[in-house]
C-alpha atoms as a PDB file:
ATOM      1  CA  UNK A   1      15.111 -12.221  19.792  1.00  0.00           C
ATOM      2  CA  UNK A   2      18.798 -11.883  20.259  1.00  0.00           C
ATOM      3  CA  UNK A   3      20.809 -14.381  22.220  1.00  0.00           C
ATOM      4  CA  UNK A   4      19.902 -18.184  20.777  1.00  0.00           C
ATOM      5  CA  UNK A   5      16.891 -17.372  18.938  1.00  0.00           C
ATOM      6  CA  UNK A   6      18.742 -16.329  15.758  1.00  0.00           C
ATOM      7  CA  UNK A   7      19.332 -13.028  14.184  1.00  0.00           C
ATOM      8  CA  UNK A   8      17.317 -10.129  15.245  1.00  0.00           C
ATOM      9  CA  UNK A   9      14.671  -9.345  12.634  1.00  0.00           C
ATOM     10  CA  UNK A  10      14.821  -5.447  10.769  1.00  0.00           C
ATOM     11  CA  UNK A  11      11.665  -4.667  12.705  1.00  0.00           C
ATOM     12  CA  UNK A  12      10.478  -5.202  16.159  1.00  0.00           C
ATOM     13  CA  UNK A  13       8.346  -3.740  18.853  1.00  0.00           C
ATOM     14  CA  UNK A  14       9.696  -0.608  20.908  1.00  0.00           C
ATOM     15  CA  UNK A  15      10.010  -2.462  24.324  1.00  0.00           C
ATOM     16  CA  UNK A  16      12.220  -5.181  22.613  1.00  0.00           C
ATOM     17  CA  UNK A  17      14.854  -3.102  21.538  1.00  0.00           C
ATOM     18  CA  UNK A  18      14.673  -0.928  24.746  1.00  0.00           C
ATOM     19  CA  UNK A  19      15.814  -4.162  26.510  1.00  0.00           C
ATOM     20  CA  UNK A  20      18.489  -5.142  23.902  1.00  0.00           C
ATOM     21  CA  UNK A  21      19.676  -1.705  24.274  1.00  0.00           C
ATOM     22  CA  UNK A  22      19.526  -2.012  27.914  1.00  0.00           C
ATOM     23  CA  UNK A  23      21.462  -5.431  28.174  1.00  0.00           C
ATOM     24  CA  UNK A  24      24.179  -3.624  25.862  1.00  0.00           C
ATOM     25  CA  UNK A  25      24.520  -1.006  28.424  1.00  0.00           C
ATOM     26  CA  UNK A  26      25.041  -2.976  31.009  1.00  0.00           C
ATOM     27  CA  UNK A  27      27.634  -4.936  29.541  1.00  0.00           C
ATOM     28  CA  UNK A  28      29.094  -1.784  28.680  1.00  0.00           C
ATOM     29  CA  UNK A  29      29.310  -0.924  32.073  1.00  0.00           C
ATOM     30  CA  UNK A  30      31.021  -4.153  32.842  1.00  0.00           C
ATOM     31  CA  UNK A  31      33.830  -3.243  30.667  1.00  0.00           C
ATOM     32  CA  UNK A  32      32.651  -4.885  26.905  1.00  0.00           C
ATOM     33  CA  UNK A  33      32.507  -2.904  23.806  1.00  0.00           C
ATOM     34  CA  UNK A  34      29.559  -1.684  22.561  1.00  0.00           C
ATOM     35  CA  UNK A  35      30.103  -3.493  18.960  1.00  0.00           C
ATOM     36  CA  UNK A  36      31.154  -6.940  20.991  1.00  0.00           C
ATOM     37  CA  UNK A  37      28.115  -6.639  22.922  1.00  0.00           C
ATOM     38  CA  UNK A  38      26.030  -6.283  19.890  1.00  0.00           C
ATOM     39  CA  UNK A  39      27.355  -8.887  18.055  1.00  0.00           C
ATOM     40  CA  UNK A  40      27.075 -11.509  20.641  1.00  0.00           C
ATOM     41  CA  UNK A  41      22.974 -10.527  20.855  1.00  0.00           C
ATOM     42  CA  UNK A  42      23.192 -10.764  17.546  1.00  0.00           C
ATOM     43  CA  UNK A  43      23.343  -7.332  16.443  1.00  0.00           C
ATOM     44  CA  UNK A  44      25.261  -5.011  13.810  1.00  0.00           C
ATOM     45  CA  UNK A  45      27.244  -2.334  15.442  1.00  0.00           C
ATOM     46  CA  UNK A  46      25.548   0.193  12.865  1.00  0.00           C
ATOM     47  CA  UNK A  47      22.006  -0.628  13.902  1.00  0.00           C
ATOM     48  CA  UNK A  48      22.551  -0.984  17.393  1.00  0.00           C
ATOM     49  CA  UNK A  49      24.199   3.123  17.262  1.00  0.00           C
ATOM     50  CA  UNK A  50      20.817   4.130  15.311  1.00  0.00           C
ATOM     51  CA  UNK A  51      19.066   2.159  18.179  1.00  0.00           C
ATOM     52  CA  UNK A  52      20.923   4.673  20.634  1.00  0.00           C
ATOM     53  CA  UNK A  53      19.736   7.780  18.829  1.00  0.00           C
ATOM     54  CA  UNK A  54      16.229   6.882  17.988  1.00  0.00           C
ATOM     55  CA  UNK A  55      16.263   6.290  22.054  1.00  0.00           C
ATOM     56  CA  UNK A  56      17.615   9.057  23.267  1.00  0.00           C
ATOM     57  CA  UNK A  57      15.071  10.596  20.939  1.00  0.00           C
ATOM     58  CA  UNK A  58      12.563   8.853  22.694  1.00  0.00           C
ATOM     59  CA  UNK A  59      11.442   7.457  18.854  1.00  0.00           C
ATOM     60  CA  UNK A  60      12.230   3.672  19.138  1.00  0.00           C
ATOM     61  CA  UNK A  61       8.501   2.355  17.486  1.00  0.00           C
ATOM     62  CA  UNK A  62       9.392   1.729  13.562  1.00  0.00           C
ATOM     63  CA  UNK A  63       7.716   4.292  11.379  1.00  0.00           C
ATOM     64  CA  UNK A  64       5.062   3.060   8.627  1.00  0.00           C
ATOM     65  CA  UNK A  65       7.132   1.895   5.953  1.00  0.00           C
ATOM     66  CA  UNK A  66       7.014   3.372   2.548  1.00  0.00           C
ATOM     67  CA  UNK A  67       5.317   6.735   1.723  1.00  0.00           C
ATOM     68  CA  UNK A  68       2.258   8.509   3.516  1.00  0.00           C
ATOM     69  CA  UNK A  69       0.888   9.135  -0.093  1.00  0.00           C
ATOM     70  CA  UNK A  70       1.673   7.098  -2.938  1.00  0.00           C
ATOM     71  CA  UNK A  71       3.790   8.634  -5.449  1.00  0.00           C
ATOM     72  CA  UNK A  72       1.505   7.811  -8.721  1.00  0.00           C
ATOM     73  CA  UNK A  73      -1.840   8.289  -6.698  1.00  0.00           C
ATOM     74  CA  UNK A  74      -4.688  10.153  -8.645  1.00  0.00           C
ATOM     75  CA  UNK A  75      -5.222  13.362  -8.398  1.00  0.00           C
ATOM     76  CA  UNK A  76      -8.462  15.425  -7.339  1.00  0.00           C
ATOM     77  CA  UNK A  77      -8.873  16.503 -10.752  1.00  0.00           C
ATOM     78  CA  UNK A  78      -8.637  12.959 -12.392  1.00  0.00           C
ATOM     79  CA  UNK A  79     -11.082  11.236 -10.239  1.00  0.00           C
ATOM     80  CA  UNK A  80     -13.665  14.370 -10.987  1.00  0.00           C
ATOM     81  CA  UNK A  81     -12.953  13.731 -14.559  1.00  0.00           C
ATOM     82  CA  UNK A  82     -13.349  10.288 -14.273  1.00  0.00           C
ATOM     83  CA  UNK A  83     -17.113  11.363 -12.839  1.00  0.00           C
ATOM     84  CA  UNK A  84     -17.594  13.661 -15.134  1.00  0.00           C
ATOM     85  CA  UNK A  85     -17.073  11.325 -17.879  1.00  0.00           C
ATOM     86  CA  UNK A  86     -19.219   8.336 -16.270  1.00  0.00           C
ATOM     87  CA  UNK A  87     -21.876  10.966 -16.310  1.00  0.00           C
ATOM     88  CA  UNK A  88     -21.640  11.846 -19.973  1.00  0.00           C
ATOM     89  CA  UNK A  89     -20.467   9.185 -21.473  1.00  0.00           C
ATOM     90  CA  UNK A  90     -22.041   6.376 -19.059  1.00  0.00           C
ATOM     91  CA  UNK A  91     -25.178   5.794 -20.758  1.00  0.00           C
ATOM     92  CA  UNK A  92     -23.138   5.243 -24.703  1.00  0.00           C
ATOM     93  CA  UNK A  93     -20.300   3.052 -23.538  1.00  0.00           C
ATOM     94  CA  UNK A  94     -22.031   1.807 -20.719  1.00  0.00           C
ATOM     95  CA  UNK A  95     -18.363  -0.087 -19.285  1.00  0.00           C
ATOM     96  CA  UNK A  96     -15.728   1.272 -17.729  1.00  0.00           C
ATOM     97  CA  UNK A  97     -13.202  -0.265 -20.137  1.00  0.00           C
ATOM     98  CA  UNK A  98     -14.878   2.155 -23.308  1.00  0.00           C
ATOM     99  CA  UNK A  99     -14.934   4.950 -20.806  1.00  0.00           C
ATOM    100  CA  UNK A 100     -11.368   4.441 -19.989  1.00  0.00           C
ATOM    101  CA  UNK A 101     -10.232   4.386 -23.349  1.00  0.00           C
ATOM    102  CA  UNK A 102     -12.836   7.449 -24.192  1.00  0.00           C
ATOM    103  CA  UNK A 103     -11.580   9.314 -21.417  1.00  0.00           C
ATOM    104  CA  UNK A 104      -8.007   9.132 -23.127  1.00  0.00           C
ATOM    105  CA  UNK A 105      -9.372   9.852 -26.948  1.00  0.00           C
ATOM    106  CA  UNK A 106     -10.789  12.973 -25.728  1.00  0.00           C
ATOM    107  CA  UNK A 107      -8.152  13.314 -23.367  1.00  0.00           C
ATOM    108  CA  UNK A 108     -10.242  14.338 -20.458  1.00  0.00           C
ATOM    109  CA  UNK A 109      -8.058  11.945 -18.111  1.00  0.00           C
ATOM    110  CA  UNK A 110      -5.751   8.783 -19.285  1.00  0.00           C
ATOM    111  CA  UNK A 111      -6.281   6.057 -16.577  1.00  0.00           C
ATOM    112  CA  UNK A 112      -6.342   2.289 -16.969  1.00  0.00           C
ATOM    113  CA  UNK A 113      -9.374   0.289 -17.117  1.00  0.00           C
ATOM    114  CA  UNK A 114      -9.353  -0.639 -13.262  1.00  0.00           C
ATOM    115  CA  UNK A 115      -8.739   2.631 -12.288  1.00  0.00           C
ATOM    116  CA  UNK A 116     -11.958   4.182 -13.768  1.00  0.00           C
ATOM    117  CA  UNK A 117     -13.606   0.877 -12.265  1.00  0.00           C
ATOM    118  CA  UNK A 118     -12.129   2.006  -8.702  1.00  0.00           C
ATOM    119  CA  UNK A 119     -12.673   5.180  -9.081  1.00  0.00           C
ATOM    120  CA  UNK A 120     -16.846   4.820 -10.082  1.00  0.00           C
ATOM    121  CA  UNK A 121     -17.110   2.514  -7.168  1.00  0.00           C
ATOM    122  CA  UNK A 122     -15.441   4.955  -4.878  1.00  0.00           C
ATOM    123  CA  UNK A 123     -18.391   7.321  -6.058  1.00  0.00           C
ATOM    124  CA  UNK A 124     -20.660   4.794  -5.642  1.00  0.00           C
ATOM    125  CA  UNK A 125     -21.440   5.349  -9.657  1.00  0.00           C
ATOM    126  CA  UNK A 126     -23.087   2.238 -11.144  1.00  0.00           C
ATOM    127  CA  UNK A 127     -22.811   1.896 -15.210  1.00  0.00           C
ATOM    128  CA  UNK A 128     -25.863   0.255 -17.048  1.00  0.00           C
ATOM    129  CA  UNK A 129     -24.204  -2.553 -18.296  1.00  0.00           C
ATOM    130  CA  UNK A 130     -24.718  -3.801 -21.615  1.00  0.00           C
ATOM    131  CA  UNK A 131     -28.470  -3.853 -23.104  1.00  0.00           C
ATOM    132  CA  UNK A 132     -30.676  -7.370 -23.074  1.00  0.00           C
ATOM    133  CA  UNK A 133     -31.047  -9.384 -25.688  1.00  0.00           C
ATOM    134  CA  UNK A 134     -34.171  -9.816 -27.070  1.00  0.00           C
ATOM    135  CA  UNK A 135     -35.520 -13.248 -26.021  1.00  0.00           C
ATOM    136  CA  UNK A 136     -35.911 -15.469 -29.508  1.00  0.00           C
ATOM    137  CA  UNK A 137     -38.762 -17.470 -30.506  1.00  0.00           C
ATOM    138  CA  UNK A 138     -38.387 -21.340 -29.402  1.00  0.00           C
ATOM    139  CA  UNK A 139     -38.429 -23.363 -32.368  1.00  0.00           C
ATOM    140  CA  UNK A 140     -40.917 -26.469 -32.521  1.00  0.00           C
ATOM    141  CA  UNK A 141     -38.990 -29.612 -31.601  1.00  0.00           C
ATOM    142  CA  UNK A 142     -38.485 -31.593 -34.771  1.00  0.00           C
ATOM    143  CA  UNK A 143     -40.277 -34.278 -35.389  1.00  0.00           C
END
């Protein structure tokens, strides 16, 4: 990282940028520019000043990208309803595709197909599947 191995990459661990901050402070001291400094590691002046301040905030580690939550994620109330349908309605549509699209006719809950899937497996909800067949009578071979 930084030097001949290329450009740095967005993300890295804490103890690598520490020491690319650390190099940049020493050639500070020496009498370079903080942005020449960067740029010859083979950093932009803008990261290497957020860098500074997530340092001096003692918060160099890269947070978890993206949200803690996801923004569409089901709510408490639509995975009960999801339940409470499977327990209805489980035994007459016996598949979570009819119970998806039931859920939305009576509109208990509107989720997709794999959702109500997910969501029955997360409750550890089996449905019965579709009924057997009745076996036929073999026909005598002709002769």
């Amino acid at each position: 990282m930084g030097l001949s191995a290329g450009p740095v990459p967005p993300r890295g661990p804490p103890e690598v940028k520490a020491g690319l901050l650390q190099l940049i402070g020493h050639a500070a001291e020496r009498g370079w520019s903080v942005r020449r400094a960067g740029e010859v590691l083979g950093l932009d002046h803008m990261r290497v000043l957020r860098w500074q301040q997530r340092a001096a905030a003692g918060q160099l580690a890269d947070a978890r990208p993206g949200p803690a939550e996801a923004l569409h994620a089901l709510l408490a109330w639509e995975k009960e309803a999801i339940v409470k349908l499977a327990e209805e309605w489980g035994e007459t549509d016996r598949s979570h595709r009819k119970l998806a699209h039931r859920g939305s006719r009576l509109y208990w809950v509107h989720a997709s197909e794999s959702t109500v899937l997910r969501v029955l497996a997360e409750a550890g909800l089996h449905l019965p599947g579709p009924p057997r067949r009745e076996r036929r009578e073999k026909k005598p071979f002709p002769e």
